[in-house]
Protein backbone atom coordinates (compact mmCIF):
# COMPACT_ATOMS: atom_id res chain seq x y z
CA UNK A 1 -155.39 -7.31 125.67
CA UNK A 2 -157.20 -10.58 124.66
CA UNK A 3 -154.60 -12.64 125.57
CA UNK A 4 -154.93 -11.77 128.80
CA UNK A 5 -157.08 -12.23 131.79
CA UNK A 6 -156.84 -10.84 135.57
CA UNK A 7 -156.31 -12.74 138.43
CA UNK A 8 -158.64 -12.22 141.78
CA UNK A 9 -155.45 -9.89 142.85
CA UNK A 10 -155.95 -7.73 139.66
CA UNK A 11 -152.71 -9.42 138.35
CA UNK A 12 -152.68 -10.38 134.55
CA UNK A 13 -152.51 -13.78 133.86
CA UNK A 14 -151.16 -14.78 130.23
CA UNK A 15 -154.19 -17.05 128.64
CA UNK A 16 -152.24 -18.80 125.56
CA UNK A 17 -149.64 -21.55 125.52
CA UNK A 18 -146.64 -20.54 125.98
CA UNK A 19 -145.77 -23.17 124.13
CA UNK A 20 -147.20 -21.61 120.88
CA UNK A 21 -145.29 -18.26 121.52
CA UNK A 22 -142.04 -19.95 120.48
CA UNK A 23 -140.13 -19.48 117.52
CA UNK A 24 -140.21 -22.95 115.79
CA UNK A 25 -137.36 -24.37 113.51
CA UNK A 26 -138.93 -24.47 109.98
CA UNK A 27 -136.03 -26.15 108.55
CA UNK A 28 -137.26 -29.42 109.71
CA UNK A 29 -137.03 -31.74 106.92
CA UNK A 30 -140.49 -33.57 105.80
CA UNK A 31 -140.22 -37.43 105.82
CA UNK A 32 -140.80 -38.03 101.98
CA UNK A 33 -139.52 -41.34 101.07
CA UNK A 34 -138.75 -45.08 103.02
CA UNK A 35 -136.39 -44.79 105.67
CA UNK A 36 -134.31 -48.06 107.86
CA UNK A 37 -134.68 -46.87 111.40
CA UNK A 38 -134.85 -48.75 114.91
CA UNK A 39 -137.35 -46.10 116.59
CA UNK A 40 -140.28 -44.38 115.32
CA UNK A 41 -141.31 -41.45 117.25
CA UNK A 42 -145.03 -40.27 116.45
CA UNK A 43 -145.61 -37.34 117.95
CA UNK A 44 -143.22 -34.08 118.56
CA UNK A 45 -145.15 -32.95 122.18
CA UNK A 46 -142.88 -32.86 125.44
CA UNK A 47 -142.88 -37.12 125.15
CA UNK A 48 -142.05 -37.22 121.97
CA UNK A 49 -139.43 -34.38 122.11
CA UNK A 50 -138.11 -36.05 125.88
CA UNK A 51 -137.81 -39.62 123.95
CA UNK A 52 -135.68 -38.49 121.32
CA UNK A 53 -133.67 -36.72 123.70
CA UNK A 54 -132.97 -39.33 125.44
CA UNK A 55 -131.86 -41.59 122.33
CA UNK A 56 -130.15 -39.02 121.11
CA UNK A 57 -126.47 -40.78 122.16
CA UNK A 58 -127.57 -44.35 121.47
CA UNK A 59 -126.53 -46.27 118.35
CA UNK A 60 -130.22 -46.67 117.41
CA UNK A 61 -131.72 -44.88 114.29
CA UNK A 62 -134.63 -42.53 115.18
CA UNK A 63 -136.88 -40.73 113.65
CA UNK A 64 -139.74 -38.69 114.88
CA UNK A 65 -142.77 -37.56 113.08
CA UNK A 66 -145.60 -35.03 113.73
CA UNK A 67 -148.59 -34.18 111.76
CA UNK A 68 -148.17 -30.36 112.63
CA UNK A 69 -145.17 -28.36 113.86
CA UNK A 70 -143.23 -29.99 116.75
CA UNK A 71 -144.91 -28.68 119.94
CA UNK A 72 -147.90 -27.47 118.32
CA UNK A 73 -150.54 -30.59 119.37
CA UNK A 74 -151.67 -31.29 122.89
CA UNK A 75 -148.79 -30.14 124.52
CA UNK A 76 -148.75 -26.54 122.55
CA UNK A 77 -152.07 -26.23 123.68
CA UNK A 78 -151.69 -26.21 127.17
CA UNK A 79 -149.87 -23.67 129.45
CA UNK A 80 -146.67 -25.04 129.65
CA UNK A 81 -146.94 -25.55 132.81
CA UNK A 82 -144.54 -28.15 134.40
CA UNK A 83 -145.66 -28.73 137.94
CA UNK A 84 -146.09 -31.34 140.38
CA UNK A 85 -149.23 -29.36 142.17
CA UNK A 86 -151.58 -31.27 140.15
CA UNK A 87 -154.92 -30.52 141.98
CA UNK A 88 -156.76 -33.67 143.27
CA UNK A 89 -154.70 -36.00 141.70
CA UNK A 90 -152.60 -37.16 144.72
CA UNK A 91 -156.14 -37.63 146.78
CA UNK A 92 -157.45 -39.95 143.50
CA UNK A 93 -154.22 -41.85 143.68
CA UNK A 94 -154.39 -42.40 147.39
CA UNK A 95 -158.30 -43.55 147.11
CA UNK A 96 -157.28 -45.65 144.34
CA UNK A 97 -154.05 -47.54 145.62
CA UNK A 98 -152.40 -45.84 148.83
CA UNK A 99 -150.97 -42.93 150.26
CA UNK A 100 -147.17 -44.40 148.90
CA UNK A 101 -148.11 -44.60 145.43
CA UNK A 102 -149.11 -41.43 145.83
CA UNK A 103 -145.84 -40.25 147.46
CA UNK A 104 -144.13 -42.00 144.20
CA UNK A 105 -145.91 -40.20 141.59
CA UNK A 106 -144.86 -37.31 143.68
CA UNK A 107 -141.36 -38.28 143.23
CA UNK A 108 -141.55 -38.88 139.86
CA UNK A 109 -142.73 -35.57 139.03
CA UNK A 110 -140.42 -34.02 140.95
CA UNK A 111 -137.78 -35.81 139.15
CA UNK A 112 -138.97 -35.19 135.80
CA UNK A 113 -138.71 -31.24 136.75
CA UNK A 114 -135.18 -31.68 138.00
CA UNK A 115 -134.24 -33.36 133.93
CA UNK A 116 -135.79 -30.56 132.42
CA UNK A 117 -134.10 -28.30 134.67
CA UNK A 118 -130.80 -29.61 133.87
CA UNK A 119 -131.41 -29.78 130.33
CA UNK A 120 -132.72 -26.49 130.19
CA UNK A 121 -129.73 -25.48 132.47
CA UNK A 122 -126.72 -27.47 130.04
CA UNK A 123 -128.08 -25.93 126.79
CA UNK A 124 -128.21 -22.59 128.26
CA UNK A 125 -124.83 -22.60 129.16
CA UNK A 126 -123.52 -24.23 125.94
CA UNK A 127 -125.40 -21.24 123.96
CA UNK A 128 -123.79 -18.70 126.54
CA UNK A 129 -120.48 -19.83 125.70
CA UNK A 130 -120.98 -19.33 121.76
C-alpha cells in the first residue's frame, strides 16, 4: 500500500492527489493555429478551470491553455483539499493587518466552498437526470 500512510489513530490516510486519480477528457483539442479571442486563460488548475467557468455564459471568446493535462500542475499535485482551516494563516493575517481582514479572508473562503458546492451540486443533478 504505497499510496498510503497511517494516521496517529491507525487510520489510513490516502497520500496522492486526488486530483490525479481522475479520469481526464483526452479529447481536448490542442491549440495549433492563430485564434481571435477576448480571454486567454493560461493555466487549467482550479483558477484557471473556475475562470472559464465563470465566462462560460458571457459573449466573450475564451480560450484556455495548459502545458500538461488540465488539473495536472500545481493544483493536481496537491490533496484536493478545499478548506478554510488553513493552519496559521488567519494568525499571519491578523499580525499583518487586523483581526477583520482576517475575518474576511475567512469569508471568502467560505464562500468559495459554498460555489463549488453548488456547482458540484447542479452538475450532479443534471447528470442524474440523463
Amino acid at each position: 500500500m504505497e499510496n498510503f500512510s497511517h494516521t496517529k489513530n491507525g487510520d489510513e490516510m490516502k497520500k496522492s492527489s486526488l486530483w490525479l486519480d481522475c479520469k481526464m477528457n483526452n479529447d481536448i483539442n490542442k491549440l495549433n493555429k492563430d485564434i481571435d479571442i477576448d480571454v486567454l486563460i493560461i493555466g487549467g488548475g482550479i483558477t484557471g478551470l473556475t475562470t472559464l467557468y465563470n465566462l462560460r455564459n458571457s459573449s466573450l471568446k475564451v480560450c484556455l491553455v495548459d502545458s500538461d493535462l488540465i488539473g495536472h500542475g500545481v493544483s493536481g499535485k496537491t490533496t484536493a483539499k478545499i478548506n478554510y482551516l488553513q493552519e496559521l494563516v488567519y494568525q499571519d493575517i491578523t499580525k499583518k493587518y487586523s483581526l477583520n481582514v482576517a475575518r474576511w479572508y475567512l469569508d471568502s473562503q467560505k464562500y468559495a466552498i459554498s460555489v463549488l458546492n453548488d456547482i458540484i451540486r447542479y452538475y450532479s443533478d443534471l447528470n442524474s437526470r440523463k
